[in-house]
C-alpha atoms as a PDB file:
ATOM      1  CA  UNK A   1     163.050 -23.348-165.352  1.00  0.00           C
ATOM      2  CA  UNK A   2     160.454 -26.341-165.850  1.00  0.00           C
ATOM      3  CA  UNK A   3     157.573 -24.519-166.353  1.00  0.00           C
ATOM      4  CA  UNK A   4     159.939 -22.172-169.098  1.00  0.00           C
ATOM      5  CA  UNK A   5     160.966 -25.433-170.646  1.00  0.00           C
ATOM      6  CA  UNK A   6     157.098 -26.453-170.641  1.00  0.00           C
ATOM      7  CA  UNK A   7     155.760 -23.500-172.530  1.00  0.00           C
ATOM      8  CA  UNK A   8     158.552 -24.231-175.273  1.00  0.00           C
ATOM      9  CA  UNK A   9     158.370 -28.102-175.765  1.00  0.00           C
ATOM     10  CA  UNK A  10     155.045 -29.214-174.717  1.00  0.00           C
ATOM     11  CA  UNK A  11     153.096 -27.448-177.476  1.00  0.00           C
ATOM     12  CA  UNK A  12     155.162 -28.016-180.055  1.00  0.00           C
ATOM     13  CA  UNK A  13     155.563 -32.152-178.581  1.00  0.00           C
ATOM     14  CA  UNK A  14     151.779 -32.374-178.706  1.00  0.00           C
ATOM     15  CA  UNK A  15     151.571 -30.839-182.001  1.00  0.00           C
ATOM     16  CA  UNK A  16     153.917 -33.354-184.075  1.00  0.00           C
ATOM     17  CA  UNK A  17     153.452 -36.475-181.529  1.00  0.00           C
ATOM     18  CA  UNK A  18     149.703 -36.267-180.169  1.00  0.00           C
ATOM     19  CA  UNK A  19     149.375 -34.867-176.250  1.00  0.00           C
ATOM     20  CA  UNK A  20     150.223 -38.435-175.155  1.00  0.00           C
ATOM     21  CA  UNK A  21     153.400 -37.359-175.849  1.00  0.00           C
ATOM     22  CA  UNK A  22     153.988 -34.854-173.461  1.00  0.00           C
ATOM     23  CA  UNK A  23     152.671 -37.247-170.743  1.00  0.00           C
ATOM     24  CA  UNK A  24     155.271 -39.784-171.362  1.00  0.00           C
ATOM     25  CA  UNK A  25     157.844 -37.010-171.415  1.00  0.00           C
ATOM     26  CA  UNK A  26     156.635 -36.589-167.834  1.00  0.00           C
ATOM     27  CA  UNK A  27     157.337 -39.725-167.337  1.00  0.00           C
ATOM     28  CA  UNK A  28     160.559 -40.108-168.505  1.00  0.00           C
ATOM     29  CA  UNK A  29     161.808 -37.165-166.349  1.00  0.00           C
ATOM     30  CA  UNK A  30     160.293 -38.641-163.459  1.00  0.00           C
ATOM     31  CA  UNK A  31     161.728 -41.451-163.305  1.00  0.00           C
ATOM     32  CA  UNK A  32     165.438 -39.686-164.586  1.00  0.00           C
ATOM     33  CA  UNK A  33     165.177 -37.828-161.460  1.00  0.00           C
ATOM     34  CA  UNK A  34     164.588 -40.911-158.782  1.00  0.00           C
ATOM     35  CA  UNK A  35     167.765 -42.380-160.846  1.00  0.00           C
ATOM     36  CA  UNK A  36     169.668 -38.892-160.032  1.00  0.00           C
ATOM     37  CA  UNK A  37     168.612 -38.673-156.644  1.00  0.00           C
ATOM     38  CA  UNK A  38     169.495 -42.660-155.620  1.00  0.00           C
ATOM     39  CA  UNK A  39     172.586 -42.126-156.266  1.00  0.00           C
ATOM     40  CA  UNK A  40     173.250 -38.480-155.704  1.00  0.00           C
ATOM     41  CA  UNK A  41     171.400 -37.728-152.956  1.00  0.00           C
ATOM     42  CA  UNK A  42     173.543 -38.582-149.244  1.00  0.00           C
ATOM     43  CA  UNK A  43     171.896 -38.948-145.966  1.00  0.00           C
ATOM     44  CA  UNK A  44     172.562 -35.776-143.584  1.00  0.00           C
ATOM     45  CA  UNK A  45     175.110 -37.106-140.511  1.00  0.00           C
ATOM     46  CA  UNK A  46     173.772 -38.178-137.539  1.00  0.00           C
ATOM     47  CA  UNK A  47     173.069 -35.995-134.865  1.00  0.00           C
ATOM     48  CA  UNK A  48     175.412 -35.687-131.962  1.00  0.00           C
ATOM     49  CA  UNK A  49     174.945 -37.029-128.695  1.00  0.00           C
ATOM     50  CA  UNK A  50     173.363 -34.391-127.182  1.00  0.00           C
ATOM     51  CA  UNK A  51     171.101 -33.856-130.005  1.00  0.00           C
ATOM     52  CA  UNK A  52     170.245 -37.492-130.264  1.00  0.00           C
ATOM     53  CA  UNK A  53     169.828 -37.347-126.052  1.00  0.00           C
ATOM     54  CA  UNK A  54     167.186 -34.693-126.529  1.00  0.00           C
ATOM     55  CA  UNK A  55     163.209 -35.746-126.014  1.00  0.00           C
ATOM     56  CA  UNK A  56     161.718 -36.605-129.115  1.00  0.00           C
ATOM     57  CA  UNK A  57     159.476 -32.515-130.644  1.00  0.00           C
ATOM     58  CA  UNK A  58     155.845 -32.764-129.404  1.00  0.00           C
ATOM     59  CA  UNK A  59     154.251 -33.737-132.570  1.00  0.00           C
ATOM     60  CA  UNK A  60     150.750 -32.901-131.126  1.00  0.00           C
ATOM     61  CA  UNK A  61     151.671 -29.022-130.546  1.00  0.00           C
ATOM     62  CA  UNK A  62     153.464 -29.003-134.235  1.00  0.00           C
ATOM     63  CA  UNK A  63     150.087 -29.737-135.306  1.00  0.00           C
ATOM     64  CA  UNK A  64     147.847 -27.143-133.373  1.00  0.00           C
ATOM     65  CA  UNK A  65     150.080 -24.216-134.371  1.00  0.00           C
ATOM     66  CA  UNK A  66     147.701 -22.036-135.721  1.00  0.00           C
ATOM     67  CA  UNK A  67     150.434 -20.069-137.605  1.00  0.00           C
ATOM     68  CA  UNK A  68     151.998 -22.624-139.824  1.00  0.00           C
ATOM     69  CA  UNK A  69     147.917 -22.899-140.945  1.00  0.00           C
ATOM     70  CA  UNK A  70     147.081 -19.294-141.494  1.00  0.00           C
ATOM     71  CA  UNK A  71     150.746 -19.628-143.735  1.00  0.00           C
ATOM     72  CA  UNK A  72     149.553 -22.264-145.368  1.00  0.00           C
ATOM     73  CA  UNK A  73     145.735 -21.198-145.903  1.00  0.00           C
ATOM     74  CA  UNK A  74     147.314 -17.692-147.391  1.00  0.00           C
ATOM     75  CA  UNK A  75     149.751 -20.002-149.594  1.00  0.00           C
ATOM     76  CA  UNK A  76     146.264 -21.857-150.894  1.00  0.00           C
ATOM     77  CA  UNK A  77     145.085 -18.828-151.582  1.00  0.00           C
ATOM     78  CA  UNK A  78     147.965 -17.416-153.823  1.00  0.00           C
ATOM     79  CA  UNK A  79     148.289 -20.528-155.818  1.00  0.00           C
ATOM     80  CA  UNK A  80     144.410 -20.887-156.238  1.00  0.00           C
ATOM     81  CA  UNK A  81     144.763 -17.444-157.694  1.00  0.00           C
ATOM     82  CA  UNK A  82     147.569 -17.947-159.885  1.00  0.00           C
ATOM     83  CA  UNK A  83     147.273 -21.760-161.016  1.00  0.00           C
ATOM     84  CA  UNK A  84     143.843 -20.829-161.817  1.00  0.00           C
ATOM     85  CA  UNK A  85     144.135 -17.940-164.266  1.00  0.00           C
ATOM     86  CA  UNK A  86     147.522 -19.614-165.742  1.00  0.00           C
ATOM     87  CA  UNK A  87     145.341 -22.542-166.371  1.00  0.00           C
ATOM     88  CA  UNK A  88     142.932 -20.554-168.636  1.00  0.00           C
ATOM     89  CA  UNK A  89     145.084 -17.675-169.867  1.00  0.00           C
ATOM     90  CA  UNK A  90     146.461 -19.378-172.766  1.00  0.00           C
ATOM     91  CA  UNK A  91     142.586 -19.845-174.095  1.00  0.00           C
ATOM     92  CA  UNK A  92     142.410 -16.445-173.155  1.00  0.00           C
ATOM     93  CA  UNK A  93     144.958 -15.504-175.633  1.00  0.00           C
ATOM     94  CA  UNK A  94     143.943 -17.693-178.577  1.00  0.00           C
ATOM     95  CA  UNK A  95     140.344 -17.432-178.286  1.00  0.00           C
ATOM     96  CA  UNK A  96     139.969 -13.953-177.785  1.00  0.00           C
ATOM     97  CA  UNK A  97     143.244 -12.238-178.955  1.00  0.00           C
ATOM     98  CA  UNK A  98     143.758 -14.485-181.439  1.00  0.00           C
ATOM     99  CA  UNK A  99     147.547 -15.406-180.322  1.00  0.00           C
ATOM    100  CA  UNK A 100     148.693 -19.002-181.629  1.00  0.00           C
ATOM    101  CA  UNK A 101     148.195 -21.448-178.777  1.00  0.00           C
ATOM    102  CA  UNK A 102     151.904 -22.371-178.536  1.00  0.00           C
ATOM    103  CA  UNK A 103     152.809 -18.434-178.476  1.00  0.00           C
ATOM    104  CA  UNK A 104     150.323 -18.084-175.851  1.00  0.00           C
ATOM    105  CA  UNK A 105     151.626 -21.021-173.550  1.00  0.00           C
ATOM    106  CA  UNK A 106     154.933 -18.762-174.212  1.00  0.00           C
ATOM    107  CA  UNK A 107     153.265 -15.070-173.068  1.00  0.00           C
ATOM    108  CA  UNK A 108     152.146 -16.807-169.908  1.00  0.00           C
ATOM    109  CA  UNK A 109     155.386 -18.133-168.598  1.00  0.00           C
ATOM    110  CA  UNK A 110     157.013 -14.840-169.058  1.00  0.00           C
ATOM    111  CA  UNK A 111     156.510 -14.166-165.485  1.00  0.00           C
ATOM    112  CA  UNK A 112     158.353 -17.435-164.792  1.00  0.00           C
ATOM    113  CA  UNK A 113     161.580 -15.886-166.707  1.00  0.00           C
ATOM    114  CA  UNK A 114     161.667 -12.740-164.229  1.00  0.00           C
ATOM    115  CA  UNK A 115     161.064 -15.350-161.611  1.00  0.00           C
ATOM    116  CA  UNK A 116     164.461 -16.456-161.898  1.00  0.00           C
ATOM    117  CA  UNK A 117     165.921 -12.655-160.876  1.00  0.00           C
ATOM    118  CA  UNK A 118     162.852 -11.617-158.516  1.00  0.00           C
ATOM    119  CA  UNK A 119     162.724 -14.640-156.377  1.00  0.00           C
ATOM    120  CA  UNK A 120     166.542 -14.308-154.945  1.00  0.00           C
ATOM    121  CA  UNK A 121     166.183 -10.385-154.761  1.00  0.00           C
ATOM    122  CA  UNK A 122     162.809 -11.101-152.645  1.00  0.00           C
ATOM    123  CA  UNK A 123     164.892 -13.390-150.426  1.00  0.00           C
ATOM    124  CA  UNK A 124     167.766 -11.060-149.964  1.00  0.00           C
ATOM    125  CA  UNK A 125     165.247  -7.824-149.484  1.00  0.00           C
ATOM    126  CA  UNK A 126     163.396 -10.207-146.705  1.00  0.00           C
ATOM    127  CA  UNK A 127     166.860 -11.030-145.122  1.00  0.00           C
ATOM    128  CA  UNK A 128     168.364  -7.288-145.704  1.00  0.00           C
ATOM    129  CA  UNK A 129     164.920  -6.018-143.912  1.00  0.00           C
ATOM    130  CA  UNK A 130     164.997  -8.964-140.961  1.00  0.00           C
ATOM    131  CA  UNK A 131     160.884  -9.367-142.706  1.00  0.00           C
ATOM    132  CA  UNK A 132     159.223 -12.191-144.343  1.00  0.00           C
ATOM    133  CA  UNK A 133     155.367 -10.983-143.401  1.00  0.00           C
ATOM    134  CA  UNK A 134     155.646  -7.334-145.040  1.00  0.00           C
ATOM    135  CA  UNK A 135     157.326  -8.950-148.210  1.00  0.00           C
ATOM    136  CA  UNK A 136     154.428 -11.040-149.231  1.00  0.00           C
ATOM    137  CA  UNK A 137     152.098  -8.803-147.805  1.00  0.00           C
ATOM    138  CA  UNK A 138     152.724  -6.297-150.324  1.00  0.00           C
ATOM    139  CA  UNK A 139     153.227  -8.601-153.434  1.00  0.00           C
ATOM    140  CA  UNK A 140     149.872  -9.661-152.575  1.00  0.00           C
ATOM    141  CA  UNK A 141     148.080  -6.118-152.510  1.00  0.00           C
ATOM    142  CA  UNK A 142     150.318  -5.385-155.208  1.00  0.00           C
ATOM    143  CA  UNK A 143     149.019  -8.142-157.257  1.00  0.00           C
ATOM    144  CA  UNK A 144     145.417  -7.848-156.234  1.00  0.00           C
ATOM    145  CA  UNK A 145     145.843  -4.246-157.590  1.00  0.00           C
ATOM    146  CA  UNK A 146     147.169  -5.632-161.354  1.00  0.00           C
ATOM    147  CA  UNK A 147     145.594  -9.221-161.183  1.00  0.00           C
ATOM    148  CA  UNK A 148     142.947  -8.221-163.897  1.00  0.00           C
ATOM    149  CA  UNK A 149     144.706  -5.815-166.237  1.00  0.00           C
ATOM    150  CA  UNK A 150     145.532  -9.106-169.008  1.00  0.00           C
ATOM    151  CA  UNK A 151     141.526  -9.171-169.411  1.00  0.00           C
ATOM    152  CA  UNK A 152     142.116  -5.371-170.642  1.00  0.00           C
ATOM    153  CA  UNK A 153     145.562  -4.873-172.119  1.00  0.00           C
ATOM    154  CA  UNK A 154     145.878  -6.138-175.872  1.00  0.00           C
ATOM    155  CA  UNK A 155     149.427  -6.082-178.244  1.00  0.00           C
ATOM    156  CA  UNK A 156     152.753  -5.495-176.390  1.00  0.00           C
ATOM    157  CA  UNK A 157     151.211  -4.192-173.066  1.00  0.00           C
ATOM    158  CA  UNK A 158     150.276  -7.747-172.246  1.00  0.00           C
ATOM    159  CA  UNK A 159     153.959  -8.820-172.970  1.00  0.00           C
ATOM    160  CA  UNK A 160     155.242  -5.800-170.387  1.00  0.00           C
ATOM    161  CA  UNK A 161     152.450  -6.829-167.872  1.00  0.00           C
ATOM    162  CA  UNK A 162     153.182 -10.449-167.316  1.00  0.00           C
ATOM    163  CA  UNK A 163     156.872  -9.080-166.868  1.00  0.00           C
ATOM    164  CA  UNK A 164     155.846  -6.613-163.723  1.00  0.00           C
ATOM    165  CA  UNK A 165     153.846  -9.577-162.502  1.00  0.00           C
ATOM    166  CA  UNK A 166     156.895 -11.745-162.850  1.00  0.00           C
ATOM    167  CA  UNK A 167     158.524  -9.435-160.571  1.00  0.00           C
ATOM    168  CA  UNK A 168     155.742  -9.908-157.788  1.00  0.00           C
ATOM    169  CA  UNK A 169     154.838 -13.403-158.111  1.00  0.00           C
ATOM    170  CA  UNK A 170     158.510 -13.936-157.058  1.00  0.00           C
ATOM    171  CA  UNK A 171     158.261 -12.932-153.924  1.00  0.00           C
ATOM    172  CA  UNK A 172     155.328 -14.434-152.366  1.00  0.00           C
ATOM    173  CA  UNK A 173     156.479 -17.718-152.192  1.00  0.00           C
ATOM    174  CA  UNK A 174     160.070 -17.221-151.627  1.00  0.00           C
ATOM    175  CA  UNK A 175     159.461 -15.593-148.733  1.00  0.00           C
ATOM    176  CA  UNK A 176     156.628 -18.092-147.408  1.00  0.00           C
ATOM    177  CA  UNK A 177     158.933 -20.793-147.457  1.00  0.00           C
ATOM    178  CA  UNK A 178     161.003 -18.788-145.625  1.00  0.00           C
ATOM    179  CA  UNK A 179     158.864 -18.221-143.132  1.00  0.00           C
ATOM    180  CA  UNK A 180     157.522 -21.756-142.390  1.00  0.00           C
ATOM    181  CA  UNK A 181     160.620 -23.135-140.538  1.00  0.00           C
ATOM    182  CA  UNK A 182     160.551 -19.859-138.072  1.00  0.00           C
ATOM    183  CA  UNK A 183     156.810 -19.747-138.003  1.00  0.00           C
ATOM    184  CA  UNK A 184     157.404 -23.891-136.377  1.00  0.00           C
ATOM    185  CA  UNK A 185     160.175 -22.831-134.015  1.00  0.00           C
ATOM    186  CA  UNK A 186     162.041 -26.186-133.345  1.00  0.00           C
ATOM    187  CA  UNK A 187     163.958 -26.775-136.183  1.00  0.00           C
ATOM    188  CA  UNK A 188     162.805 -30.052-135.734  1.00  0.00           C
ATOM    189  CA  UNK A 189     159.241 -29.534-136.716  1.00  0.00           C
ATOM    190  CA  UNK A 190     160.602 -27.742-139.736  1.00  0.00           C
ATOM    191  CA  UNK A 191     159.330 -30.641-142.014  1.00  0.00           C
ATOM    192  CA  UNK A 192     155.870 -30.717-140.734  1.00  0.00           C
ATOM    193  CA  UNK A 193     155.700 -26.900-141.362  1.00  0.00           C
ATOM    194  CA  UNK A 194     156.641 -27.629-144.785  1.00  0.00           C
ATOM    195  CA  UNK A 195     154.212 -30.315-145.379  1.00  0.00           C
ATOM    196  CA  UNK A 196     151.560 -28.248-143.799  1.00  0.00           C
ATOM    197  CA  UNK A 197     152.020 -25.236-146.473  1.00  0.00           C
ATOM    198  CA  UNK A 198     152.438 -27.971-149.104  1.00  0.00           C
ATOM    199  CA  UNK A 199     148.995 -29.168-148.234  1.00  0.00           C
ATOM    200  CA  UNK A 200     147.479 -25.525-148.411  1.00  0.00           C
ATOM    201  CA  UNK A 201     149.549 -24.908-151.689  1.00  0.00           C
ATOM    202  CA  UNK A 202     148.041 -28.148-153.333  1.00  0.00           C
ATOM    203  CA  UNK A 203     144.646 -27.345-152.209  1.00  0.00           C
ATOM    204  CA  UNK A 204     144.933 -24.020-153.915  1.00  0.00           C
ATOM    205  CA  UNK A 205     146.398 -25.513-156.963  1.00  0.00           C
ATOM    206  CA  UNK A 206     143.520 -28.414-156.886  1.00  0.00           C
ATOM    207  CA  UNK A 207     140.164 -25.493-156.614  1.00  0.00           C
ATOM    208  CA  UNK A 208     141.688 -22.708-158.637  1.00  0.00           C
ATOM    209  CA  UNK A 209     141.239 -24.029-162.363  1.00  0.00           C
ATOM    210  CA  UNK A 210     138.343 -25.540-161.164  1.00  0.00           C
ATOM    211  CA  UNK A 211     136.810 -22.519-159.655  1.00  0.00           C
ATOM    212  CA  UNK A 212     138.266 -20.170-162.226  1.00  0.00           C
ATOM    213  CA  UNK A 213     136.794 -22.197-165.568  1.00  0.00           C
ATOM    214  CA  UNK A 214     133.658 -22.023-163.848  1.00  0.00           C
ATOM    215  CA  UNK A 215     133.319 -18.496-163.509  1.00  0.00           C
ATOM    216  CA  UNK A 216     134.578 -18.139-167.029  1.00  0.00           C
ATOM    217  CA  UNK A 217     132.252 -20.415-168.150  1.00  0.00           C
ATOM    218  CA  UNK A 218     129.063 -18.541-166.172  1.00  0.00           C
ATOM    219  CA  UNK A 219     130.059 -14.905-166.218  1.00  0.00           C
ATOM    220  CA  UNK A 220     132.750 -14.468-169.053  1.00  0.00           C
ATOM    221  CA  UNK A 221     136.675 -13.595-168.462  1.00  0.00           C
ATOM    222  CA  UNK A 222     136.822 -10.158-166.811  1.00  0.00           C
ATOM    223  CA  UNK A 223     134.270 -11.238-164.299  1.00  0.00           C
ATOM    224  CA  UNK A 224     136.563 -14.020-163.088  1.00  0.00           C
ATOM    225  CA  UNK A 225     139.671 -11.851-163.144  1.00  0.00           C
ATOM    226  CA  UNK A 226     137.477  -9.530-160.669  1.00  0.00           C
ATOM    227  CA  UNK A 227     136.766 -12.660-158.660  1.00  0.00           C
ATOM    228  CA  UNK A 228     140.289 -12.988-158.249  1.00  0.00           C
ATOM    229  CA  UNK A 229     140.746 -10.166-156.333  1.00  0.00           C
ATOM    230  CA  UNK A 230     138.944 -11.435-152.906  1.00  0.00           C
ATOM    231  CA  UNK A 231     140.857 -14.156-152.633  1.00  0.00           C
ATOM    232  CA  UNK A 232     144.525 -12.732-152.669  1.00  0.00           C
ATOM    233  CA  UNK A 233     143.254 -10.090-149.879  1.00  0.00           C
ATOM    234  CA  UNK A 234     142.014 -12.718-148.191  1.00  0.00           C
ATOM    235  CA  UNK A 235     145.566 -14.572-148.542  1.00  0.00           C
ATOM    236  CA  UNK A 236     146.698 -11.087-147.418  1.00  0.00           C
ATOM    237  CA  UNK A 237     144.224 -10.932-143.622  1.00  0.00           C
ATOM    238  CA  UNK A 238     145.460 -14.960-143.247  1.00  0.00           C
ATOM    239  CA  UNK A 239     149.298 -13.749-143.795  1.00  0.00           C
ATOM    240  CA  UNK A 240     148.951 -10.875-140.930  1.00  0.00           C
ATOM    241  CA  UNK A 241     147.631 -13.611-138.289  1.00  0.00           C
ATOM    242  CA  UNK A 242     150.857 -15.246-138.607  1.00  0.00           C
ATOM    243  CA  UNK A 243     153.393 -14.520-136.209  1.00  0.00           C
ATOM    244  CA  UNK A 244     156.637 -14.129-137.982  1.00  0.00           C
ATOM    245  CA  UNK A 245     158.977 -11.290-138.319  1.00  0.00           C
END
């Protein structure tokens, strides 16, 4: 829903108010939400005796589960991938189709609108089919197989594309997160898990634009689409060294 409400507001905020604009927004919503969660927000109760009697989880062996960092290296990968190309598809669009940029910002967050219906049916296939692994697995050969079709498709098809990739992206990630408190065991260690894939996630986000402009930049835009394509099978090999159902 943010990133929907982005691609409206944002282009049309920087156009009448200057880009500074949409950084104060930022702001402002920021600091709306530590309001909301102060007072919203309620501590979980406190564990029960025989909980709070139990020895403290080894933090060292949380650590040196190699599973919870092949999850998170194959998370880096997908969002390197896909905060990468997001980054520079909107250029895409104006420079070379010859969209407006504020209908472009629009096209690109289409897959963020099926998002909202793909991401719970991911979670309930996973849970219907007791699998996490095999549901990312295949949105990311499934999206390694489409990744470079915007570089090719001009007029409506682009429209219907970012749609089916809508429907993949969804599940990647829902099912990831799923799989990070299982792949840590002791519910315990859930939020290290979680921090762990956050780290891979931000790492991703962090080299992708980078990495992707470059290539744009050196070797024009289908070349880096192509590029693309390595690094979601790789996300794919580090997913199948993880031991989760």
């Amino acid at each position: 829903l943010g990133s929907i409400l982005s691609a409206v507001f944002t282009p049309r905020m920087a156009a009448s108010f200057g880009w500074h604009s949409v950084w104060w927004m930022g702001t402002g919503l920021a600091s709306a939400a530590l309001v909301l969660f102060l007072f919203l927000t309620r501590e979980p109760p406190h564990p029960d005796q025989e909980q709070a009697n139990q020895p403290a989880p080894d933090l060292k062996q949380a650590f040196s589960n190699p599973g919870i960092w092949f999850l998170a290296a194959s998370f880096g990968c997908f969002n390197l991938v896909f905060l990468g190309m997001a980054t520079f598809l909107p250029t895409f669009l104006n420079e070379v189709r010859g969209y407006p940029l504020a209908e472009a910002a629009i096209i690109v967050n289409i897959p963020s609108l099926v998002i909202l219906a793909s991401a719970p049916l991911a979670g309930w296939i996973s849970d219907r089919f007791a699998t996490r692994k095999w549901v990312y697995s295949v949105g990311y050969l499934v999206l390694a197989a489409i990744i470079v079709l915007p570089f090719y498709l001009t007029g409506s098809a682009i429209l219907i594309y970012m749609a089916i990739q809508g429907l993949w992206i969804g599940g990647v990630p829902t099912t990831i997160f799923a799989a990070a408190p299982e792949v840590m065991k002791d519910p315990r260690l859930a939020g290290i898990g979680m921090a762990i894939l956050m780290l891979g996630q931000n790492i991703g986000m962090m080299i992708g634009p980078l990495l992707f402009g470059g290539l744009v930049s050196s070797f024009g835009w289908v070349a880096a689409g192509y590029s693309l394509i390595p690094v979601l099978l790789l996300g794919f090999l580090l997913g199948q060294l993880v031991k989760v159902r």
